[in-house]
N, C-alpha and C. Protein backbone atom coordinates (compact mmCIF):
# COMPACT_ATOMS: atom_id res chain seq x y z
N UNK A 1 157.83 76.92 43.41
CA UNK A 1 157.01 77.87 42.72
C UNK A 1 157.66 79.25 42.79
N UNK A 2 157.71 79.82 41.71
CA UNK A 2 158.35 81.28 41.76
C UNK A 2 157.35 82.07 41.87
N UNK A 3 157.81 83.35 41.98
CA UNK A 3 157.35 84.61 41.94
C UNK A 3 158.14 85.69 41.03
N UNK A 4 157.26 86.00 40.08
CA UNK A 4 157.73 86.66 38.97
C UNK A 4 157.09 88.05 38.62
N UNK A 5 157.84 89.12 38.62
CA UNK A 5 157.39 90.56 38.55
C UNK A 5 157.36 90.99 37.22
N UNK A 6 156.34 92.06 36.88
CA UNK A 6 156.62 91.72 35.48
C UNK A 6 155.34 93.31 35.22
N UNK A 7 155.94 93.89 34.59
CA UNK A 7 155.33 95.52 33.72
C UNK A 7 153.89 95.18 33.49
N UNK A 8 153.18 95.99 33.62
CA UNK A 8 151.92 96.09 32.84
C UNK A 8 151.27 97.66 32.45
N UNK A 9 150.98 97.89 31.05
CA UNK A 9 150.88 99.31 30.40
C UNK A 9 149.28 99.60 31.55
N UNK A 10 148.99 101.07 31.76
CA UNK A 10 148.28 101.33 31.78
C UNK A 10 146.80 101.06 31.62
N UNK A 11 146.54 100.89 30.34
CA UNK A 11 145.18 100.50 29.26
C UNK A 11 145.03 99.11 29.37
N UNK A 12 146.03 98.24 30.45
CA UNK A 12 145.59 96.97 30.82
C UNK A 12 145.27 97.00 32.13
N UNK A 13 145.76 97.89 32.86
CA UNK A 13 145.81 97.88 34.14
C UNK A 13 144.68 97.84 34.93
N UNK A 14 143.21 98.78 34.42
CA UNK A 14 142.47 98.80 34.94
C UNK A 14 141.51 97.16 34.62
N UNK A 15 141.27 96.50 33.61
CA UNK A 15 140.81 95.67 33.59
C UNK A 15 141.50 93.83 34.34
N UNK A 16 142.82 94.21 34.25
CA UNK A 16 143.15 92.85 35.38
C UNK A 16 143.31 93.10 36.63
N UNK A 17 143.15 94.41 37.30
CA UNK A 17 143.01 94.81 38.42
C UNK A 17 141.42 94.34 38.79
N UNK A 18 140.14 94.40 38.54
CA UNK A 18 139.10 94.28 38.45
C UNK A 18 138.62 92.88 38.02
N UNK A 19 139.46 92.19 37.46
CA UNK A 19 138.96 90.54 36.79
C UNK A 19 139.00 90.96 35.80
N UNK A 20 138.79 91.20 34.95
CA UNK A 20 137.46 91.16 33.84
C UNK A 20 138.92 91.37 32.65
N UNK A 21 139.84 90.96 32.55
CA UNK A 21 141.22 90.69 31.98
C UNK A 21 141.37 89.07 32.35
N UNK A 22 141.69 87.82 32.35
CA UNK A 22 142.27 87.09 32.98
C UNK A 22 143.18 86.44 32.47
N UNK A 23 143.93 87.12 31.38
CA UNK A 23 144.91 86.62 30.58
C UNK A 23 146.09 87.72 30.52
N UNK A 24 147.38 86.99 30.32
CA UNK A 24 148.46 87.69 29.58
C UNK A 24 149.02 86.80 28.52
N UNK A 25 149.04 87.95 27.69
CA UNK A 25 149.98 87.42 26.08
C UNK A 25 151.59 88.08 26.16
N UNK A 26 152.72 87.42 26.51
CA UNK A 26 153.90 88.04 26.62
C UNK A 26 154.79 87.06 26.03
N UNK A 27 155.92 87.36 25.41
CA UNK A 27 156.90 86.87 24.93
C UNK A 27 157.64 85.64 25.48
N UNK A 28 157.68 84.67 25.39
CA UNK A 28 158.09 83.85 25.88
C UNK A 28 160.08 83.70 26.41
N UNK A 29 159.67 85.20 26.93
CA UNK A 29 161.34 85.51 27.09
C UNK A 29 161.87 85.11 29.10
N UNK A 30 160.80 84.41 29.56
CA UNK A 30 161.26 84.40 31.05
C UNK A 30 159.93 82.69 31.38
N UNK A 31 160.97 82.45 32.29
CA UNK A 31 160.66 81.20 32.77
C UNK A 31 159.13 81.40 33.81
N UNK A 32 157.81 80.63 33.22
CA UNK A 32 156.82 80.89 34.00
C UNK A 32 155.72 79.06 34.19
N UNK A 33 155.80 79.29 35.15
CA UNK A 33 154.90 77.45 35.31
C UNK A 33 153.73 77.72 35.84
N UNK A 34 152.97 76.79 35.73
CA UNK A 34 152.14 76.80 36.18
C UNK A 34 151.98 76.70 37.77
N UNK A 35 151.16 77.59 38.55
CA UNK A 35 151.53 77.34 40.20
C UNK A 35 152.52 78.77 40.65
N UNK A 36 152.86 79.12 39.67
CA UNK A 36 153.90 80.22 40.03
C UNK A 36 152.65 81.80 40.14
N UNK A 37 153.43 82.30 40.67
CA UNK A 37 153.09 83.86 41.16
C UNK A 37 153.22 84.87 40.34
N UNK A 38 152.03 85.78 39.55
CA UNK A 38 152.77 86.75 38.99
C UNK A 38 152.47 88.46 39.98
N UNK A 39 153.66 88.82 40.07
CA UNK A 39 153.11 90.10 40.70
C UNK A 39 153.37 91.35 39.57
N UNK A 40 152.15 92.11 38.93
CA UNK A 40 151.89 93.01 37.88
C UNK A 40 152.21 93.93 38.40
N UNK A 41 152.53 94.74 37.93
CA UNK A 41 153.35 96.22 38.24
C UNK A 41 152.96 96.98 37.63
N UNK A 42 151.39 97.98 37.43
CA UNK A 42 151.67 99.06 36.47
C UNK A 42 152.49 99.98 36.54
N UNK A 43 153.08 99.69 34.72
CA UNK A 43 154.18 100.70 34.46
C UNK A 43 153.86 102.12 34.03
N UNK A 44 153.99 103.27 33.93
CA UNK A 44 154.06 104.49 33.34
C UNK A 44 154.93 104.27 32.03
N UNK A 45 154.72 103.90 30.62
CA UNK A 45 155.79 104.39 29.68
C UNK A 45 156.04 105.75 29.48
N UNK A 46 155.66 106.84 29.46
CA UNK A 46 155.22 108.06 28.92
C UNK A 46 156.36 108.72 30.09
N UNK A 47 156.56 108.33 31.06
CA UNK A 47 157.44 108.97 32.84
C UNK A 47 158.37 107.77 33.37
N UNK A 48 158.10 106.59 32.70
CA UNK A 48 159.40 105.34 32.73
C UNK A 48 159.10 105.33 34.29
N UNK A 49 158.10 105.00 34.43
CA UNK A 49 158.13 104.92 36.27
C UNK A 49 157.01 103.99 36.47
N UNK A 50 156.93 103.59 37.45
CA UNK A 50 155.65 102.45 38.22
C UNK A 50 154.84 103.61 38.86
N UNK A 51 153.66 103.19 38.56
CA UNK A 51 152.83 104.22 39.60
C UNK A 51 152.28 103.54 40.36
N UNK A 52 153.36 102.72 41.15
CA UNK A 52 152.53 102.04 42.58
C UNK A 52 151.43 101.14 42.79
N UNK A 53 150.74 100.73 41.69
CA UNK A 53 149.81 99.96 41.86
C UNK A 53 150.33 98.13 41.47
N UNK A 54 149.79 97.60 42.33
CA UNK A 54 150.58 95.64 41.75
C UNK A 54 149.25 95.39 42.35
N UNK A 55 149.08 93.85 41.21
CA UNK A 55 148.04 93.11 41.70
C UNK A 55 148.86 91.78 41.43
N UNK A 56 148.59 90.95 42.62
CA UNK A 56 149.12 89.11 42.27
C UNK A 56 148.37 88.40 42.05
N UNK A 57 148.58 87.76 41.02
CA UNK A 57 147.52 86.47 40.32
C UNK A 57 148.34 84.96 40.29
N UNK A 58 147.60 84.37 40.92
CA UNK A 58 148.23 82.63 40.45
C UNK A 58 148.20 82.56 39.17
N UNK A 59 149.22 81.78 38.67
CA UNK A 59 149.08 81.43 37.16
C UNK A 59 148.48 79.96 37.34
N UNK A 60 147.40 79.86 36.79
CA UNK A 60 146.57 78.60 36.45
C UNK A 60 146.99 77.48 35.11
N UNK A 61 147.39 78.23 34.07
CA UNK A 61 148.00 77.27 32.53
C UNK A 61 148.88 77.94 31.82
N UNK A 62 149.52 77.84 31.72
CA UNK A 62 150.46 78.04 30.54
C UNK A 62 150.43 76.94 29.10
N UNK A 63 150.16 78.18 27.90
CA UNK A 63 150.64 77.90 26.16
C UNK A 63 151.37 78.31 26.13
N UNK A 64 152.94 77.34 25.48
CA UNK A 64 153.39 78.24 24.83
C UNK A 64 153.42 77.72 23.40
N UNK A 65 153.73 78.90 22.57
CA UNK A 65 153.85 78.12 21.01
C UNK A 65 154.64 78.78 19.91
N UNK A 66 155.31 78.97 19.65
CA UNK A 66 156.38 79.47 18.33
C UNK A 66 154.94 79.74 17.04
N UNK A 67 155.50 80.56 16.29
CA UNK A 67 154.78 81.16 15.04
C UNK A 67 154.48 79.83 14.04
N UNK A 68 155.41 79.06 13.94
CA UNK A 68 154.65 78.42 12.78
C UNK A 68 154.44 76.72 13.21
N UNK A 69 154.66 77.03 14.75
CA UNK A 69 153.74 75.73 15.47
C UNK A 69 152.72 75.09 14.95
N UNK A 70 152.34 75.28 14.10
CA UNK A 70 150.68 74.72 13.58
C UNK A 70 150.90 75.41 11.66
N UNK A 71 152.27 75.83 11.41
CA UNK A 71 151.97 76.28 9.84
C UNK A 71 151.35 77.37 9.57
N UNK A 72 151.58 78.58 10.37
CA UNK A 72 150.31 79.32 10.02
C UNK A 72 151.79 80.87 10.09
N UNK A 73 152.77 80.41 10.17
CA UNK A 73 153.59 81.90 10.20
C UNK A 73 153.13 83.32 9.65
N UNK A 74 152.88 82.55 7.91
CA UNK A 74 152.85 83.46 6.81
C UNK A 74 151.33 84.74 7.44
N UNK A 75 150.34 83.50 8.24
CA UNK A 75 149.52 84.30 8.18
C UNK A 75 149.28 84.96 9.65
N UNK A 76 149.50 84.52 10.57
CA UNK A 76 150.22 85.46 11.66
C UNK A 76 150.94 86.99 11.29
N UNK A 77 151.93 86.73 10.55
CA UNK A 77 152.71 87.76 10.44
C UNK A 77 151.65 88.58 9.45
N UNK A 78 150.78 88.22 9.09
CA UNK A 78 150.08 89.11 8.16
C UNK A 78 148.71 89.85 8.61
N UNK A 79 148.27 88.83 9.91
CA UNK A 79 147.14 89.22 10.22
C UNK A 79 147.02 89.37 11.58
N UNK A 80 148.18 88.66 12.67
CA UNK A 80 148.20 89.12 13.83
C UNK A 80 148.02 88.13 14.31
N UNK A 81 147.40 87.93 15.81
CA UNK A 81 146.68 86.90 16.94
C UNK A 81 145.78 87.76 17.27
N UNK A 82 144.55 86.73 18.00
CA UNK A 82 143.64 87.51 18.25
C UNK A 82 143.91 86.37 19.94
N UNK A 83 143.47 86.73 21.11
CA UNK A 83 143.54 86.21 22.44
C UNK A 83 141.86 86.28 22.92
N UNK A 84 141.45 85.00 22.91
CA UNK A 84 140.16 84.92 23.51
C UNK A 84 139.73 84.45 24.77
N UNK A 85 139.07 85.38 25.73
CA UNK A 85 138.92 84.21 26.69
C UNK A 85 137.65 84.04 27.15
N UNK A 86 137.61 82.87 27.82
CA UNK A 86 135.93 82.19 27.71
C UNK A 86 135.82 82.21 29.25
N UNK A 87 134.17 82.18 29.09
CA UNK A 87 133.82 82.57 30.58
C UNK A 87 132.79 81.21 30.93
């Protein structure tokens, strides 16, 4: 199981610090499993600096899925993702 460090903006920071976040949507640019460790780092963009705060969360599931996984590119790229999570 790894442990994986990884940026988080501000305007997310306060809500996965608290619960009430329990998701990340990130690029599928780094190796993450299920069982693995993430340790969040809020970042400062605005001063390119960490302001000291990390919270660690188990990762429970991983999706991953490419844009036109299901045929839907055209309308992704037109209308976005929306990330829901259920309680």
């Amino acid at each position: 199981m790894a442990i994986i460090k990884k940026k988080v903006w501000p305007e997310f920071w306060e809500n996965l610090s608290t619960g009430k976040k329990k998701f990340e949507l990130r690029v599928n640019d780094f190796d993450v499993n299920e069982g693995d460790t993430l340790i969040l780092e809020e970042w400062n963009p605005g001063t390119k600096e960490y302001t000291g705060r990390k919270i660690e969360k188990k990762v429970g599931y991983v999706l991953r899925f490419k844009l036109d996984d299901f045929g839907q590119k055209k309308d992704i790229e037109e209308k976005g993702l929306v990330v829901i999570q259920m309680e």
